[in-house]
N, C-alpha and C. Protein backbone atom coordinates (compact mmCIF):
# COMPACT_ATOMS: atom_id res chain seq x y z
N UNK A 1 -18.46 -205.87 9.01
CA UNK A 1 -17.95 -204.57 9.34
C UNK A 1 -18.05 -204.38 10.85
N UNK A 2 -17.16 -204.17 11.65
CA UNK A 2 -16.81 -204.01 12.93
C UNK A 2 -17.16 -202.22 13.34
N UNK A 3 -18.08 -202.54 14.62
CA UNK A 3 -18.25 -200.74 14.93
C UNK A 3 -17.36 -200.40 15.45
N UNK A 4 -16.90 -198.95 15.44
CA UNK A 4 -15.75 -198.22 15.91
C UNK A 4 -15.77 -198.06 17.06
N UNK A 5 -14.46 -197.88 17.52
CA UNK A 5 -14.56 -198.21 19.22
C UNK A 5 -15.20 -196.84 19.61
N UNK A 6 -15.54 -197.12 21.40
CA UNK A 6 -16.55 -196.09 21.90
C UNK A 6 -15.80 -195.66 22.60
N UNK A 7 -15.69 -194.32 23.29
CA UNK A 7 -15.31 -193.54 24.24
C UNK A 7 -16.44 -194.02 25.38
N UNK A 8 -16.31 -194.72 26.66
CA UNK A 8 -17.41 -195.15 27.36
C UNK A 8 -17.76 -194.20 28.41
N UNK A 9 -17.24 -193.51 28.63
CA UNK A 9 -17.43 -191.86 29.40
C UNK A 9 -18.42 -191.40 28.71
N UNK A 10 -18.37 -191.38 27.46
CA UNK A 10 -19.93 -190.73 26.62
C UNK A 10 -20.33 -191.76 25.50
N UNK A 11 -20.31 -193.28 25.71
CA UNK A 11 -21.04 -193.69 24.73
C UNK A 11 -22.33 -193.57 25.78
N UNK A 12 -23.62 -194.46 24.21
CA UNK A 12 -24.61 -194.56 25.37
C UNK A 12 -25.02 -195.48 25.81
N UNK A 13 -26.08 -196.01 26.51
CA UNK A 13 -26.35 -196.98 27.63
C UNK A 13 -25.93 -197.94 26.40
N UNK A 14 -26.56 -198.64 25.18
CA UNK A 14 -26.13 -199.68 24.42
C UNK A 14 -24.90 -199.83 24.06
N UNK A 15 -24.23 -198.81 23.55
CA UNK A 15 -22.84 -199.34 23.70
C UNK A 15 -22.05 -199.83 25.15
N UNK A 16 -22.23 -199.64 26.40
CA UNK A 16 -22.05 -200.17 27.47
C UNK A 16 -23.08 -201.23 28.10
N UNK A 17 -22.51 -202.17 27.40
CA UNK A 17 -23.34 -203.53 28.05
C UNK A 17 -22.86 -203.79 29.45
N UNK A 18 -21.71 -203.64 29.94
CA UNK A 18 -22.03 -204.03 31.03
C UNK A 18 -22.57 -203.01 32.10
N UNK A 19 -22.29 -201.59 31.99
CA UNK A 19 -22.49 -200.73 32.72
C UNK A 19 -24.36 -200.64 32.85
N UNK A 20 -24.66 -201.65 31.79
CA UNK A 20 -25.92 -201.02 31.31
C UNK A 20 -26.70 -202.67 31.82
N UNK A 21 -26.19 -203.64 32.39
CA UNK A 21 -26.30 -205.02 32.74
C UNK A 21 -27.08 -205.80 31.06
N UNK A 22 -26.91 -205.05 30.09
CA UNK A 22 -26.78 -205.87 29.02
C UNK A 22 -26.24 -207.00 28.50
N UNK A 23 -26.66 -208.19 28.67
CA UNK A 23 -26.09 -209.69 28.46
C UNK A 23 -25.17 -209.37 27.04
N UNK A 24 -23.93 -209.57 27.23
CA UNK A 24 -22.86 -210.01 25.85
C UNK A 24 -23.66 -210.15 24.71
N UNK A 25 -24.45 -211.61 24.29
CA UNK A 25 -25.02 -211.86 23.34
C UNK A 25 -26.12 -210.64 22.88
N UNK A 26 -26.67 -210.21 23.60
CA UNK A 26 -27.49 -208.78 23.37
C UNK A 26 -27.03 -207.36 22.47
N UNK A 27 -25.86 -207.29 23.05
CA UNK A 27 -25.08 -206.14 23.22
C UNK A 27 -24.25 -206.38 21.51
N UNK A 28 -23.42 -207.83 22.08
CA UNK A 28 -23.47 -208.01 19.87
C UNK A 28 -24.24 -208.10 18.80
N UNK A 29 -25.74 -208.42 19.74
CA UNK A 29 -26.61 -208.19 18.71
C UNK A 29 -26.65 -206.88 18.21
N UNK A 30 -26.80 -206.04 19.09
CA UNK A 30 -27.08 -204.54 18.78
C UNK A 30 -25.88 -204.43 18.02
N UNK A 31 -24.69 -204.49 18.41
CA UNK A 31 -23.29 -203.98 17.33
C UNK A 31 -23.51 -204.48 16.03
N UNK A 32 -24.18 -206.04 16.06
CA UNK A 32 -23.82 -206.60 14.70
C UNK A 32 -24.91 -205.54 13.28
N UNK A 33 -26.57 -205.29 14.10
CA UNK A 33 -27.48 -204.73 13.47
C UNK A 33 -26.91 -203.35 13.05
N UNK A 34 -26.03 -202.62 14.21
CA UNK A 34 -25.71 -201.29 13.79
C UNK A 34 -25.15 -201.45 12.45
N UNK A 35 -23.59 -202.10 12.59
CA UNK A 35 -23.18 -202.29 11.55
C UNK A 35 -23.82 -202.40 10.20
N UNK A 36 -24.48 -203.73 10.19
CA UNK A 36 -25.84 -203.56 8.99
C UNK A 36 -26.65 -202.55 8.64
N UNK A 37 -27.16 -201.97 9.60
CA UNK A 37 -27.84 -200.58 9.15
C UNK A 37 -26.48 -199.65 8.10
N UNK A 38 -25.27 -199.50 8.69
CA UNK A 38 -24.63 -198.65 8.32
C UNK A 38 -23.97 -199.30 7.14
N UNK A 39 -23.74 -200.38 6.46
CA UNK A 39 -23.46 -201.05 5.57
C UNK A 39 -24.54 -200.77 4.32
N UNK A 40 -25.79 -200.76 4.97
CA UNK A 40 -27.01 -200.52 3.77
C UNK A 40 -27.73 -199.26 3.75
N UNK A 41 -27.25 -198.42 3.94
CA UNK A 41 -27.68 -196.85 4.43
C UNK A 41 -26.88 -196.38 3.10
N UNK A 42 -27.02 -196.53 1.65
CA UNK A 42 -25.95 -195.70 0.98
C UNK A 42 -27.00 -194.48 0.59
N UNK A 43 -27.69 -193.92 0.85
CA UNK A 43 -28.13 -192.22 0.82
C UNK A 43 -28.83 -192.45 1.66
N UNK A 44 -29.49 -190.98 2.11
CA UNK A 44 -30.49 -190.61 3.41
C UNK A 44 -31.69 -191.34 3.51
N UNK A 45 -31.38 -191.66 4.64
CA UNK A 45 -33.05 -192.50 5.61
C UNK A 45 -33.79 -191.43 6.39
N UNK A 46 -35.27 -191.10 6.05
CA UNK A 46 -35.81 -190.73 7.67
C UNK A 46 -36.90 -191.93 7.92
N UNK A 47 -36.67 -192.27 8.78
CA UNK A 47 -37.81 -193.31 9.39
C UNK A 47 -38.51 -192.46 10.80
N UNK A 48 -40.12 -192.84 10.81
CA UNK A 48 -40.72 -192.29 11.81
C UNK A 48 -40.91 -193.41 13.03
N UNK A 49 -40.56 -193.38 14.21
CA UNK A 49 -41.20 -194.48 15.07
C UNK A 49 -42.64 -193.78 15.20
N UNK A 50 -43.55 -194.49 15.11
CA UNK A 50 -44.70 -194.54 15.46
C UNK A 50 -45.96 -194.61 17.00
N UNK A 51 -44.84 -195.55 17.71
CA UNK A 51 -45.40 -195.75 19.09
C UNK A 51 -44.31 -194.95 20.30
N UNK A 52 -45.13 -194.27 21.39
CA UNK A 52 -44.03 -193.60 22.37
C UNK A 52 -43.20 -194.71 22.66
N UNK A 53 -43.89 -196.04 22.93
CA UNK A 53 -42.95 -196.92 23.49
C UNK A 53 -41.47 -196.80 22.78
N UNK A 54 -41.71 -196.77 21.54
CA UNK A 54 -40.48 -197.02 20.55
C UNK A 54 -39.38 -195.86 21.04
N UNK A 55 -39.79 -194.98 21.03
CA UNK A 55 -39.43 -194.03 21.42
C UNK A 55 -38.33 -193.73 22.49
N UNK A 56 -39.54 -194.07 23.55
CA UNK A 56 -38.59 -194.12 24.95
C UNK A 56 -37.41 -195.30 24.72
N UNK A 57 -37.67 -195.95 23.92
CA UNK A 57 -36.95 -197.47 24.23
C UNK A 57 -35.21 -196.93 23.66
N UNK A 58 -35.59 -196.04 22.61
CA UNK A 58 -34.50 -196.04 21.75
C UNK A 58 -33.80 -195.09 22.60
N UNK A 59 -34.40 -193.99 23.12
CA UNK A 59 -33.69 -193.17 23.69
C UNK A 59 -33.32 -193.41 24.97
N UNK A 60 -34.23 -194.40 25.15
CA UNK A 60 -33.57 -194.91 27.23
C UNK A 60 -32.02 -195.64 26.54
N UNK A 61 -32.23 -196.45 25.70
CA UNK A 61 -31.13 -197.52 25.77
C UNK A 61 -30.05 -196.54 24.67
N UNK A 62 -30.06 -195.19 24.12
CA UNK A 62 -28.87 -195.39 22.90
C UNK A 62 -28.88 -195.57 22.05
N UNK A 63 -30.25 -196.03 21.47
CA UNK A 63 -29.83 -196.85 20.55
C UNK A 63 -29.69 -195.79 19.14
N UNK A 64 -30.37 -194.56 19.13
CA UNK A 64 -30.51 -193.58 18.30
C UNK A 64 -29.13 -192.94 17.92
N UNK A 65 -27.75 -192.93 19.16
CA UNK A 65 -26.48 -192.80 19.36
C UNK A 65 -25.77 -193.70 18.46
N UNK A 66 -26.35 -195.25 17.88
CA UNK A 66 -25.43 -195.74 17.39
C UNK A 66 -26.09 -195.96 15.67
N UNK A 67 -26.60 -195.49 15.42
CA UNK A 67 -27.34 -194.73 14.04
C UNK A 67 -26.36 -194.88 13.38
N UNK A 68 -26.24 -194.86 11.90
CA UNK A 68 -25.36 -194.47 10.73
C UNK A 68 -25.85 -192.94 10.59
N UNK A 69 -24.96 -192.29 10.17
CA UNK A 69 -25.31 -190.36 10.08
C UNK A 69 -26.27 -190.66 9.16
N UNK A 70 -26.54 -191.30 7.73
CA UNK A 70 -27.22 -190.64 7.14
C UNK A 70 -28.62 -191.41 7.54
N UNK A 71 -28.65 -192.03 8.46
CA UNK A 71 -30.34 -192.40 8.95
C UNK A 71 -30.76 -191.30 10.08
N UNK A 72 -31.44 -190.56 9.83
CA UNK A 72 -32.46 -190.07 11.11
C UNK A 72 -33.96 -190.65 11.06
N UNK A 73 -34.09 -189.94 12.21
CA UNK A 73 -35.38 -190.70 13.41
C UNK A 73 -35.85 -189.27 13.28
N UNK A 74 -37.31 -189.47 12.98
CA UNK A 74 -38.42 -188.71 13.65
C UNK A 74 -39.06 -189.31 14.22
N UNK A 75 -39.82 -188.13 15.24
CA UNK A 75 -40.99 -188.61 16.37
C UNK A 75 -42.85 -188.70 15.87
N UNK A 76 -42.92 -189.71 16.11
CA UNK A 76 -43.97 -189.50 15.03
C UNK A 76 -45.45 -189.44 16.29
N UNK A 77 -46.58 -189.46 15.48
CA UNK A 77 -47.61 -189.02 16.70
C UNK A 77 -47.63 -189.90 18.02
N UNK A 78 -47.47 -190.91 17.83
CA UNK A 78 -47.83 -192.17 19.10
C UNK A 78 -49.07 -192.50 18.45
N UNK A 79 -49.09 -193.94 19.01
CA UNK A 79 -50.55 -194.53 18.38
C UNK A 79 -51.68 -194.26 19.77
N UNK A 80 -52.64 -194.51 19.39
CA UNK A 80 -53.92 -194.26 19.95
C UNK A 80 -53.64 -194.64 21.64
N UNK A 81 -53.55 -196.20 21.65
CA UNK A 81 -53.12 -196.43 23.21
C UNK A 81 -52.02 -195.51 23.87
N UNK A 82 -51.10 -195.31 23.27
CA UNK A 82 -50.18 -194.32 24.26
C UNK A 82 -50.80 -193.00 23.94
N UNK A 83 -51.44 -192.60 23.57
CA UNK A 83 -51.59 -190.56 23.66
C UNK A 83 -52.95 -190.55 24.16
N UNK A 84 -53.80 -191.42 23.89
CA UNK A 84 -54.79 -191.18 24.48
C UNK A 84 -55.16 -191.02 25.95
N UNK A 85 -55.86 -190.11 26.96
CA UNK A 85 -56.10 -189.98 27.95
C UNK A 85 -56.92 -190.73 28.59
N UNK A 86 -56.69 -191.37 29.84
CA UNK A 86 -56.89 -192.22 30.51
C UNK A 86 -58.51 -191.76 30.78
N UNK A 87 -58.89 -190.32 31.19
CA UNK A 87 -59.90 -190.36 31.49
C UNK A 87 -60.78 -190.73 29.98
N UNK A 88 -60.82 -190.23 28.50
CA UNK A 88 -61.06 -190.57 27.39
C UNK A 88 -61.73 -191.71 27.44
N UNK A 89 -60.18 -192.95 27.48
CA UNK A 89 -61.02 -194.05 27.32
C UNK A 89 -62.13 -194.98 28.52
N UNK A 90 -61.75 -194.01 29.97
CA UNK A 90 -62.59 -194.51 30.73
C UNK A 90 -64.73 -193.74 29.97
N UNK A 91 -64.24 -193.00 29.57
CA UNK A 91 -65.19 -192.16 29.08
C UNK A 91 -66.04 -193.33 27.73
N UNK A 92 -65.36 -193.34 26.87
CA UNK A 92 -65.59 -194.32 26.01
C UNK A 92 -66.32 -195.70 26.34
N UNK A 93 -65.66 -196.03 27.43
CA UNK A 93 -65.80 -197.26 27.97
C UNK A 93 -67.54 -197.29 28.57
N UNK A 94 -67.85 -195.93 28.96
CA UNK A 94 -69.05 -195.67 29.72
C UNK A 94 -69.85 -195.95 28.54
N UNK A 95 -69.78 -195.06 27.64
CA UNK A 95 -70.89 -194.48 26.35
C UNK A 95 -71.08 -195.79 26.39
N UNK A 96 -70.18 -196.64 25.99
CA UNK A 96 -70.48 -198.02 24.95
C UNK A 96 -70.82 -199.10 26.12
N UNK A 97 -71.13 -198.75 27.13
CA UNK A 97 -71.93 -199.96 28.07
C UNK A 97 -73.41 -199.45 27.89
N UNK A 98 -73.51 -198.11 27.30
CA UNK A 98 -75.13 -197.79 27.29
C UNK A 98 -75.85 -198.56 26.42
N UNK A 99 -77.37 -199.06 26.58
CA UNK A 99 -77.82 -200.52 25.83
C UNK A 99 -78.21 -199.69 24.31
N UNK A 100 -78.30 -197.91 24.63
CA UNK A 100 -79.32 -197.54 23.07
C UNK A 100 -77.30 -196.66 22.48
N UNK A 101 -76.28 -197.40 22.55
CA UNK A 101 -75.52 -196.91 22.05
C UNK A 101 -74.68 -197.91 21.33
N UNK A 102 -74.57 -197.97 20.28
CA UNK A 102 -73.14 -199.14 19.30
C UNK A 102 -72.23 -198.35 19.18
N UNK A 103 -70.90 -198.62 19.58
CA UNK A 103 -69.69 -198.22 19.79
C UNK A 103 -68.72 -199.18 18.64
C-alpha cells in the first residue's frame, strides 16, 4: 500500500526527506512502516510513549503526522532518567557514598 501524496508546504519534517537531509533509504523506510501501521490498524489504537526522548523524537521528525487516524499517541510520564532532577540525583548520589547508608 503506497502513502498518499503530501502537500510539502505542510507535510512534516518525515515526509520531506530531503528538506529534512533524510537519506532516501530512511525516508522509505518510514513510508513503507506508515503504510503497515495503517494496513493493520483495523479499530482504535492508543499507545503511550513512555520516554521524553520518544517523544521529542516523534514530534521533532513528524512522525505522529504520518499516523493512521485511528492510532493515537499519548504522552505518558517519562521514565525516571528524563524527569528526574539533576539536582535529585546529584543528591542521591551523595546519601549513597555515606559508609552507614545502603542505597
Amino acid at each position: 500500500m503506497a502513502p498518499s501524496p503530501v502537500d510539502p508546504s505542510t507535510a512534516p519534517i518525515a515526509a520531506q526527506p530531503a528538506a529534512a537531509g533524510i537519506p532516501d533509504p530512511v525516508a522509505a523506510a518510514v513510508a513503507e512502516l506508515a503504510a503497515e501501521l495503517a494496513a493493520v490498524t483495523t479499530r482504535p489504537w492508543t499507545l503511550m510513549e513512555v520516554c521524553g526522548g520518544q517523544t521529542h523524537a516523534i514530534l521533532r521528525w513528524g512522525l505522529d503526522q504520518l499516523l493512521p487516524p485511528g492510532l493515537r499517541l499519548i504522552h505518558g510520564p517519562g521514565c525516571p532518567v528524563c524527569v528526574t532532577p539533576a539536582a535529585t540525583l546529584d543528591a542521591a548520589q551523595a546519601l549513597a557514598r555515606r559508609p552507614e547508608v545502603i542505597l
